[in-house]
C-alpha atoms as a PDB file:
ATOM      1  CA  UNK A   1      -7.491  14.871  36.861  1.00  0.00           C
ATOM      2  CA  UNK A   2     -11.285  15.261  37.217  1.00  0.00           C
ATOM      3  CA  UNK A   3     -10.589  19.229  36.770  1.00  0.00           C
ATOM      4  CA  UNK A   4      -8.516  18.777  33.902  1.00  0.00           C
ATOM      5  CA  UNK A   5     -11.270  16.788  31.960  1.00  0.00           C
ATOM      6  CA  UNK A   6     -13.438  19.236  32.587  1.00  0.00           C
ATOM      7  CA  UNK A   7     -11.252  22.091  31.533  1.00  0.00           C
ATOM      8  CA  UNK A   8     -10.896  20.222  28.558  1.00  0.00           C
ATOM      9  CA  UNK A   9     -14.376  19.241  27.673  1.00  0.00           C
ATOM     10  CA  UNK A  10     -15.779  22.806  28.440  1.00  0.00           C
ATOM     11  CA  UNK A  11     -14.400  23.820  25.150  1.00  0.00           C
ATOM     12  CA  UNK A  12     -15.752  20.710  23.279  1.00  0.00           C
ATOM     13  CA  UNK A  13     -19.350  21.703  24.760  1.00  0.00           C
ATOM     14  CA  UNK A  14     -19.395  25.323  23.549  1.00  0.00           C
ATOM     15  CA  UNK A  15     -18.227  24.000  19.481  1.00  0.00           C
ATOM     16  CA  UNK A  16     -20.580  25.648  16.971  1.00  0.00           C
ATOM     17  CA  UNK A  17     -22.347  22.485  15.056  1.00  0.00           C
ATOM     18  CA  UNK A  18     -20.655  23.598  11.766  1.00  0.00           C
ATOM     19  CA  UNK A  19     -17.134  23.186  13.726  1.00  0.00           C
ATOM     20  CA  UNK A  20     -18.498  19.383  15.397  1.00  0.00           C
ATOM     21  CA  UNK A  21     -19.702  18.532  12.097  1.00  0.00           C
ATOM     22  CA  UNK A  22     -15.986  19.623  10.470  1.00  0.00           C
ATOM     23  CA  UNK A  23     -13.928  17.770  12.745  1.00  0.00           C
ATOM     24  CA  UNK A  24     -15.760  13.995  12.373  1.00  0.00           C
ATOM     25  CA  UNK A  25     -16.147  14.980   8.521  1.00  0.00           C
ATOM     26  CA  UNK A  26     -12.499  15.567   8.280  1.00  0.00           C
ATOM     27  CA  UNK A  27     -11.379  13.150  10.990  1.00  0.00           C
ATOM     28  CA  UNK A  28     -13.469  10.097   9.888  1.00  0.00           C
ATOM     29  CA  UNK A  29     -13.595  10.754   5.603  1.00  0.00           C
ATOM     30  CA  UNK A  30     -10.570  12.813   4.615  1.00  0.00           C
ATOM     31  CA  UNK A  31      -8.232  10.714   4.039  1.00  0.00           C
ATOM     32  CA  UNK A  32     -10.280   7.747   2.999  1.00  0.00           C
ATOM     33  CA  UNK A  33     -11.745  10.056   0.320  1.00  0.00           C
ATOM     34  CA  UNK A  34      -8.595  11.205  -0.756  1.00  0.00           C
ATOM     35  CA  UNK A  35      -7.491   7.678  -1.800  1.00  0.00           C
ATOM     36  CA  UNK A  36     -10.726   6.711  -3.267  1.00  0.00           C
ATOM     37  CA  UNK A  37     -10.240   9.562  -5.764  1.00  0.00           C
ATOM     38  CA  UNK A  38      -6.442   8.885  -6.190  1.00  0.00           C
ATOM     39  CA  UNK A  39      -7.390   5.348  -6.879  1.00  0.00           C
ATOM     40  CA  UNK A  40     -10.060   6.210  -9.194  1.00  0.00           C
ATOM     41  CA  UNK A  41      -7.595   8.378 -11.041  1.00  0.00           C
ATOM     42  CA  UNK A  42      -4.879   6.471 -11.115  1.00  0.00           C
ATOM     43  CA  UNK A  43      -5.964   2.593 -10.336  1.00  0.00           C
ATOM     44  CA  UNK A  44      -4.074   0.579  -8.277  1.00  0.00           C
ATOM     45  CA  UNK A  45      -2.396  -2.742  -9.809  1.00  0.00           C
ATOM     46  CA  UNK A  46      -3.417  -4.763  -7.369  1.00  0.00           C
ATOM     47  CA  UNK A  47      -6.871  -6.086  -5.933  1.00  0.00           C
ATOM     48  CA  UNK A  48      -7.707  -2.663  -3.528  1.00  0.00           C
ATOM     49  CA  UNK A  49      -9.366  -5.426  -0.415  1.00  0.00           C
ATOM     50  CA  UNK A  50      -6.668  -7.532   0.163  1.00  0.00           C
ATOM     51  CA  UNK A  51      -5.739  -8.687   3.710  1.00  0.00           C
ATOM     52  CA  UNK A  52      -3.835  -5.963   4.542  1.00  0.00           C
ATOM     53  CA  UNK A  53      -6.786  -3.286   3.731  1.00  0.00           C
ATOM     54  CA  UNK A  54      -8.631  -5.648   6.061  1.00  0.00           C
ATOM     55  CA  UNK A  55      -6.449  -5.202   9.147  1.00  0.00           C
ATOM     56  CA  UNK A  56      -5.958  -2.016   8.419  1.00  0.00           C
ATOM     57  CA  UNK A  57      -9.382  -1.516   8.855  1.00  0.00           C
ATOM     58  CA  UNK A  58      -9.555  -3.497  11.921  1.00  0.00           C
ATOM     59  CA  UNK A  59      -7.088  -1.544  13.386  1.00  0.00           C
ATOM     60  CA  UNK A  60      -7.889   1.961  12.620  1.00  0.00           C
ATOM     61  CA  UNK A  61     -11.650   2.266  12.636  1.00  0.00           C
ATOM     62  CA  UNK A  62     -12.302   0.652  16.660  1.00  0.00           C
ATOM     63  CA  UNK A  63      -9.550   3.897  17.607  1.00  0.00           C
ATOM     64  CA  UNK A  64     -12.345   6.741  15.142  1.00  0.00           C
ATOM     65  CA  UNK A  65     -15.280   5.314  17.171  1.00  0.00           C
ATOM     66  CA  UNK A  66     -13.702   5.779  20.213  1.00  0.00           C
ATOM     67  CA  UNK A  67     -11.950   8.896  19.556  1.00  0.00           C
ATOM     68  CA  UNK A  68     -15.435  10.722  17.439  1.00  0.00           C
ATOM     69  CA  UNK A  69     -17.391   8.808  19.697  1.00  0.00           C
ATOM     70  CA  UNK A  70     -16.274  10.217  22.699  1.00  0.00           C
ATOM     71  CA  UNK A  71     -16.223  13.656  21.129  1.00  0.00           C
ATOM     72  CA  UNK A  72     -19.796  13.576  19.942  1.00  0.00           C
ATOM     73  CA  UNK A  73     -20.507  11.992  23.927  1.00  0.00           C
ATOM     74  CA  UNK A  74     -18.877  15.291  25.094  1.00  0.00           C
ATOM     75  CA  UNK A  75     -21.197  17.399  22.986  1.00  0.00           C
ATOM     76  CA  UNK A  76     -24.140  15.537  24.373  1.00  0.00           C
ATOM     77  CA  UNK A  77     -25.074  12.737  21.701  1.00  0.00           C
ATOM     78  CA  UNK A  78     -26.050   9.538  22.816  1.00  0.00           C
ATOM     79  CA  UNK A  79     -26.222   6.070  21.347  1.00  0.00           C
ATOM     80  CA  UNK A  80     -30.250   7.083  20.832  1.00  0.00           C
ATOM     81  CA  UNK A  81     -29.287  10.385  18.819  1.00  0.00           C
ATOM     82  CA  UNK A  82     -27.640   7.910  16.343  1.00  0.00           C
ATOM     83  CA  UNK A  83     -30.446   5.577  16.434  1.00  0.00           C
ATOM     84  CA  UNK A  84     -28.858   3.039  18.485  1.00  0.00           C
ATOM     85  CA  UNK A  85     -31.661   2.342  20.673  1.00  0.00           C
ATOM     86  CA  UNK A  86     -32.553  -0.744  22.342  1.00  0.00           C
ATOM     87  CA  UNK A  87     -32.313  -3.757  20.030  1.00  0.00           C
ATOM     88  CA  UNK A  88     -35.427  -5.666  18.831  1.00  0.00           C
ATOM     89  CA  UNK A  89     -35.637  -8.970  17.749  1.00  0.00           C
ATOM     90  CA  UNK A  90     -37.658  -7.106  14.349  1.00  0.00           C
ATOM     91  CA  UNK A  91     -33.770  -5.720  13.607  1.00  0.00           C
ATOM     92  CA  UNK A  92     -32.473  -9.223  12.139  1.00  0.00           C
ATOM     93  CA  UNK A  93     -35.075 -10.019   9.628  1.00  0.00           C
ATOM     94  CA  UNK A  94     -35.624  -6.393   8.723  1.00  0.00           C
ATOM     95  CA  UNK A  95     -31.604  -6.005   8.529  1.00  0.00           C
ATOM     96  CA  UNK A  96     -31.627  -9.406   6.332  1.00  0.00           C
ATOM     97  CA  UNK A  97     -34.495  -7.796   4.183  1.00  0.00           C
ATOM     98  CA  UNK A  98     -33.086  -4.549   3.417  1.00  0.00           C
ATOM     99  CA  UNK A  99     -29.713  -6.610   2.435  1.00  0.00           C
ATOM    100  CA  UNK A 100     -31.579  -8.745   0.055  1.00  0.00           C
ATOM    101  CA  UNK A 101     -33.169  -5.173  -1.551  1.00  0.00           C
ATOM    102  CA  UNK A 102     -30.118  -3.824  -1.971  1.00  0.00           C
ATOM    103  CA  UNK A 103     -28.388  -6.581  -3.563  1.00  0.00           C
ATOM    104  CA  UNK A 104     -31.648  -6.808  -5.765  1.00  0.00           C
ATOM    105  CA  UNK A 105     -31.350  -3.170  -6.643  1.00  0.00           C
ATOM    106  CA  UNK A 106     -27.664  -3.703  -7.609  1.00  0.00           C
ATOM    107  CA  UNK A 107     -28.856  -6.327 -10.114  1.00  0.00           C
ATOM    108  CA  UNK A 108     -31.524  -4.388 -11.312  1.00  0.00           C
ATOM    109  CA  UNK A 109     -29.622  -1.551 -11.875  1.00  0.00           C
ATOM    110  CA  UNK A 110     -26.695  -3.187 -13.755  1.00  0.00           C
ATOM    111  CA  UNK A 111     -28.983  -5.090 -15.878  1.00  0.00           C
ATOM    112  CA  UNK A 112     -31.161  -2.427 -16.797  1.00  0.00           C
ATOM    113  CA  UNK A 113     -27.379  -0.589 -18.091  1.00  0.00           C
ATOM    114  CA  UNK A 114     -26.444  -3.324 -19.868  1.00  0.00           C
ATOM    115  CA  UNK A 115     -30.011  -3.693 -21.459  1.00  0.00           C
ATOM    116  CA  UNK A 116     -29.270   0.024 -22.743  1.00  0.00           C
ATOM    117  CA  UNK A 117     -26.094   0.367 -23.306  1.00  0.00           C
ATOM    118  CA  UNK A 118     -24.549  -3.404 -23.806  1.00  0.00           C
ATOM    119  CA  UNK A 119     -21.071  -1.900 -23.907  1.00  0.00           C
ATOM    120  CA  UNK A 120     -21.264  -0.186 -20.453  1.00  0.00           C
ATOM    121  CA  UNK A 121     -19.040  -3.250 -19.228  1.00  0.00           C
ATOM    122  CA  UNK A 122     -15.956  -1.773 -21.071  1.00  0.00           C
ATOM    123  CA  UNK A 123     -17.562   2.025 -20.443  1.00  0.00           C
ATOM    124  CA  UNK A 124     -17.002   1.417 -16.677  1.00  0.00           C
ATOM    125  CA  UNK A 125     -13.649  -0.168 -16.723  1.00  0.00           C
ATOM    126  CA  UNK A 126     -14.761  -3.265 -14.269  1.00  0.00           C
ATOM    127  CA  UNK A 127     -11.434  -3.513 -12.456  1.00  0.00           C
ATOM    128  CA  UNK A 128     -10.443  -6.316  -9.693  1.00  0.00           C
ATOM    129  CA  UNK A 129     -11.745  -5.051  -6.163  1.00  0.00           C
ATOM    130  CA  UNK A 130     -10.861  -8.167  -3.858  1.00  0.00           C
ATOM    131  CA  UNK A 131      -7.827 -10.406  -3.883  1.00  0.00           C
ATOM    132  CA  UNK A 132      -8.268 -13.866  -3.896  1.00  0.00           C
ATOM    133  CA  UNK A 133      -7.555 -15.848  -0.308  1.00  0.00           C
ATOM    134  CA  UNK A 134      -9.028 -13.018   1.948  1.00  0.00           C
ATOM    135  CA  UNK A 135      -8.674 -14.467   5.414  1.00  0.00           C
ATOM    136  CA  UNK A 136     -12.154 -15.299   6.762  1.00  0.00           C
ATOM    137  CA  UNK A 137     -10.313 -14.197  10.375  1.00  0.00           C
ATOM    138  CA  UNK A 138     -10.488 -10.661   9.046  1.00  0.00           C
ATOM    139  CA  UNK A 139     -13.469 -11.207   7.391  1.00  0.00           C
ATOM    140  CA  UNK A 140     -15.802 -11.690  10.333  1.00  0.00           C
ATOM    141  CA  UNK A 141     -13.646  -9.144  12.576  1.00  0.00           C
ATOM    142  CA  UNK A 142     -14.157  -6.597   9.546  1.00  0.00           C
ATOM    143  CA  UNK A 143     -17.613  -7.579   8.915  1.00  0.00           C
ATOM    144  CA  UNK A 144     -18.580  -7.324  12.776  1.00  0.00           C
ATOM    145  CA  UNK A 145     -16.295  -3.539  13.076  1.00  0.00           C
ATOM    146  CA  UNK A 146     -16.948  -1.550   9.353  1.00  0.00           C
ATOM    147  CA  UNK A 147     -21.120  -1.451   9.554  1.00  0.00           C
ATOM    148  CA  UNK A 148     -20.840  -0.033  12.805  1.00  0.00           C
ATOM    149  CA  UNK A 149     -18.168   2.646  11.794  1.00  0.00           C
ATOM    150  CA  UNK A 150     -19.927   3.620   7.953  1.00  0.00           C
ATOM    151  CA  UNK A 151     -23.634   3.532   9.729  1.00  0.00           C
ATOM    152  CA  UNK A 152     -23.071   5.566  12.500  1.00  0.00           C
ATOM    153  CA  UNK A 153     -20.810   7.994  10.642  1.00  0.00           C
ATOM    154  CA  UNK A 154     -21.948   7.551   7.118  1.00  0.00           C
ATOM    155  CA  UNK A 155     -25.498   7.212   7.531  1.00  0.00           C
ATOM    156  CA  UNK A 156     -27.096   8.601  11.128  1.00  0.00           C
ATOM    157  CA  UNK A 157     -24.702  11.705  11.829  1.00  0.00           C
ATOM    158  CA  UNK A 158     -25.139  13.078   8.745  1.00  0.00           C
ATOM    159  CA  UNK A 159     -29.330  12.597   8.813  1.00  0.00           C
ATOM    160  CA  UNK A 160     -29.601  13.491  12.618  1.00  0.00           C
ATOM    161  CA  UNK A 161     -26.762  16.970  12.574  1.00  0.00           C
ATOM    162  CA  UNK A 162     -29.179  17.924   9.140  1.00  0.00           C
ATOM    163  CA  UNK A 163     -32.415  17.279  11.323  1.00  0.00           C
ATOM    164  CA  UNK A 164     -31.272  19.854  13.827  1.00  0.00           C
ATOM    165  CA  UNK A 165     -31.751  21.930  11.450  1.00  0.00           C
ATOM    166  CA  UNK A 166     -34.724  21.090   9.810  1.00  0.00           C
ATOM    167  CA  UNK A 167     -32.656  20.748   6.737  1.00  0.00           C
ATOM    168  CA  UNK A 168     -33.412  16.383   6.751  1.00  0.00           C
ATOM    169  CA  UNK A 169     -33.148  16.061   2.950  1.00  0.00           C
ATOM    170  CA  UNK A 170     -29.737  17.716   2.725  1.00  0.00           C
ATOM    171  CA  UNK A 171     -28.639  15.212   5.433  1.00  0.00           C
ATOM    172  CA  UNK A 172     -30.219  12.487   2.977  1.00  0.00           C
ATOM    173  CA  UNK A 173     -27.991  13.975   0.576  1.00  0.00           C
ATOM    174  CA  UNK A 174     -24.943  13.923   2.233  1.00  0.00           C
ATOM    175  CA  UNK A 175     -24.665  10.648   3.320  1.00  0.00           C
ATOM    176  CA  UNK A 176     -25.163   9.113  -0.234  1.00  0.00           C
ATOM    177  CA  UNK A 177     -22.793  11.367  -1.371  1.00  0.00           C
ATOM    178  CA  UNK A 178     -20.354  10.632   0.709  1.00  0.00           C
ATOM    179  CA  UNK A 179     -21.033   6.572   0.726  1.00  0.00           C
ATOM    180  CA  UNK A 180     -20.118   6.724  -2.872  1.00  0.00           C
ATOM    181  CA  UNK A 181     -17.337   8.946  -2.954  1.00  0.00           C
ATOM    182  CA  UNK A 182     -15.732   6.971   0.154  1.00  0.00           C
ATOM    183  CA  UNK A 183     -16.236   3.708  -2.092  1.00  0.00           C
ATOM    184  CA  UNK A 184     -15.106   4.665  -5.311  1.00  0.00           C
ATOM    185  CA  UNK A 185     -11.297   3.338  -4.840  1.00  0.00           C
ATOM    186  CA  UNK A 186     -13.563   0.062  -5.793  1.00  0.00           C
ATOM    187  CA  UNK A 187     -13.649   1.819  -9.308  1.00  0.00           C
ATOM    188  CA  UNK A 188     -17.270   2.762 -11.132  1.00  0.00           C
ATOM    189  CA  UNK A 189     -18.766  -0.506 -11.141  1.00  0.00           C
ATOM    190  CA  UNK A 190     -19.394  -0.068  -7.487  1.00  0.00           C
ATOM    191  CA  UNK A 191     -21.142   2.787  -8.245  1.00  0.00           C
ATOM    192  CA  UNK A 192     -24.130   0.204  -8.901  1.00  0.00           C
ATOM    193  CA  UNK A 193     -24.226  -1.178  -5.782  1.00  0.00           C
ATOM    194  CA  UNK A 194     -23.282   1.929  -3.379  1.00  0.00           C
ATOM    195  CA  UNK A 195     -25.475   3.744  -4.889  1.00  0.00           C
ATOM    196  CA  UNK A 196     -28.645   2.131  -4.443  1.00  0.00           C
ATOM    197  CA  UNK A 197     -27.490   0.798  -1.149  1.00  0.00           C
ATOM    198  CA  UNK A 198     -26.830   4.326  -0.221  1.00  0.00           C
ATOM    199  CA  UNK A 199     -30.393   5.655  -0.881  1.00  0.00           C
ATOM    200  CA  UNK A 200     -32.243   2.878   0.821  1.00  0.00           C
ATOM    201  CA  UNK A 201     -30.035   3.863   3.581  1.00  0.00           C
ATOM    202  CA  UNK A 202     -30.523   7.327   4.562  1.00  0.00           C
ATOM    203  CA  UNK A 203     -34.161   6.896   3.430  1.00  0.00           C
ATOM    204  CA  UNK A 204     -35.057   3.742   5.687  1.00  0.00           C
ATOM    205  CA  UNK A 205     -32.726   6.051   8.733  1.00  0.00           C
ATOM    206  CA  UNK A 206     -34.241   9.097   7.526  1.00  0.00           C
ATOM    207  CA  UNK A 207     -38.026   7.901   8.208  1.00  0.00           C
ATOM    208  CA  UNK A 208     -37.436   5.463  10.920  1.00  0.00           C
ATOM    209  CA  UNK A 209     -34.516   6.719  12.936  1.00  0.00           C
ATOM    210  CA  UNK A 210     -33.077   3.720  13.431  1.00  0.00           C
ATOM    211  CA  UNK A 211     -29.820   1.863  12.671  1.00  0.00           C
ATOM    212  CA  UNK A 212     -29.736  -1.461  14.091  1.00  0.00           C
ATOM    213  CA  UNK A 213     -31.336  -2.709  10.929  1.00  0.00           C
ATOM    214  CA  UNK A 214     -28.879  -1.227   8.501  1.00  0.00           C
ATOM    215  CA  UNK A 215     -25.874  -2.791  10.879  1.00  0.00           C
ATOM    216  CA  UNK A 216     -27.514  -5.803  10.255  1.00  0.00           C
ATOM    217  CA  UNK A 217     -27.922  -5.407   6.419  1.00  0.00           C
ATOM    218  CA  UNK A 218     -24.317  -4.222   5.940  1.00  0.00           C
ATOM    219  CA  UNK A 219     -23.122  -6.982   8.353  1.00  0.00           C
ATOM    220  CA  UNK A 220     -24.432  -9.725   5.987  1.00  0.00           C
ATOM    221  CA  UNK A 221     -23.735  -7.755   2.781  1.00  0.00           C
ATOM    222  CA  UNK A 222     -19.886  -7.406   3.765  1.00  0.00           C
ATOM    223  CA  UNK A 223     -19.691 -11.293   5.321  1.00  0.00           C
ATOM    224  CA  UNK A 224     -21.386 -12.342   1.508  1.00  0.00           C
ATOM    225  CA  UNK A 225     -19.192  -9.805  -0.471  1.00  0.00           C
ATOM    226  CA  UNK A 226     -15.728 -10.798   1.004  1.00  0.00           C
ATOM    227  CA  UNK A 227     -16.605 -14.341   2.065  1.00  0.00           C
ATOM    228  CA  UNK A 228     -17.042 -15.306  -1.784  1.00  0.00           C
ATOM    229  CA  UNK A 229     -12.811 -14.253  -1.880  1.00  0.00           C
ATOM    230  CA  UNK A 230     -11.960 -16.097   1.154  1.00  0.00           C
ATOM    231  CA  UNK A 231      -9.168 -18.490   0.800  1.00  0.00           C
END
């Protein structure tokens, strides 16, 4: 058995970056991207985050951590490489902080649109994101699962495969790219709060390499976002 693994992981080891950063691209966004631009396309008729997208999330993302994560393991990364270092104490009130900037930025953002254009509320096509009733079960389980699964492969891999190769910025790029075209089955309006949130982001991993902070941030954002539908 111990032969076979390594058989099997010899291969994994001697991957090109460009084929690593394919398969957790493909693997972790594909499909997820597909749907946000079918949705966005053609919009659903019902509230997108119901209680089923919830447990469907629950379900599926634990089984991509494992499955990238040990694949990434393999190839040598470590918690570290993601910035998922030691925790501090510093990580709650700076996760709490960054939170309360990005919801401030969404604000800012929507009201300086609507101070500009005052029509940009039919422009946008604001359509229902959450159903009504979510259950706060799958709430806190989705809450305490998603900002581990969108930071680490949203935000840090991204930033840390571009800083291999010098090429930071384009990792900077990348993830805010991808953060709002993974989100926009919530329709355009979200655009104003991914967006921003999506900067700060890869900016704040970019310069500090580290993601406990941004867990935290996107732990209370997504407990404050979905709790306000909970049943």
């Amino acid at each position: 058995m111990v032969a076979l693994g390594a058989r099997l992981a010899n291969p994994i080891r001697r991957l090109p970056i460009l084929a690593e950063t394919t398969i957790i691209m493909v693997v972790a966004f594909a499909w997820p991207i597909f749907n946000s631009l079918r949705a966005l396309i053609t919009p659903p008729s019902h509230a997108p985050i119901d209680n089923a997208h919830l447990l469907t999330l629950i379900v599926a993302e634990p089984i991509l951590i494992g499955f990238l994560g040990a694949l990434l393991w393999i190839r040598g990364w470590t918690p570290a490489t993601v910035g998922l270092g030691r925790p501090r104490l510093v990580d709650l009130p700076l996760g709490i902080g960054l939170g309360l900037l990005c919801q401030a930025l969404f604000v800012g953002c929507w009201t300086l649109c609507w101070y500009i254009t005052p029509n940009i509320i039919h422009l946008v096509h604001p359509r229902l994101v959450s159903a009504s009733h979510l259950s706060w079960t799958w709430i806190a389980l989705v809450s305490a699962i998603n900002p581990f699964f969108e930071e680490i492969f949203v935000c840090a891999y991204p930033i840390a495969i571009a800083r291999r190769t010098r090429w930071t910025t384009v990792g900077v790029v990348m993830s805010i790219l991808i953060r709002a075209t993974y989100h926009l089955y919530q329709g355009p309006l979200a655009l104003f709060a991914v967006v921003p949130l999506g900067i700060v982001f890869a900016l704040y991993f970019a310069t500090t390499g580290r993601l406990w902070p941004l867990i935290v941030a996107h732990m209370a954002l997504d407990l404050f976002g979905l709790g306000v539908h909970s049943g």
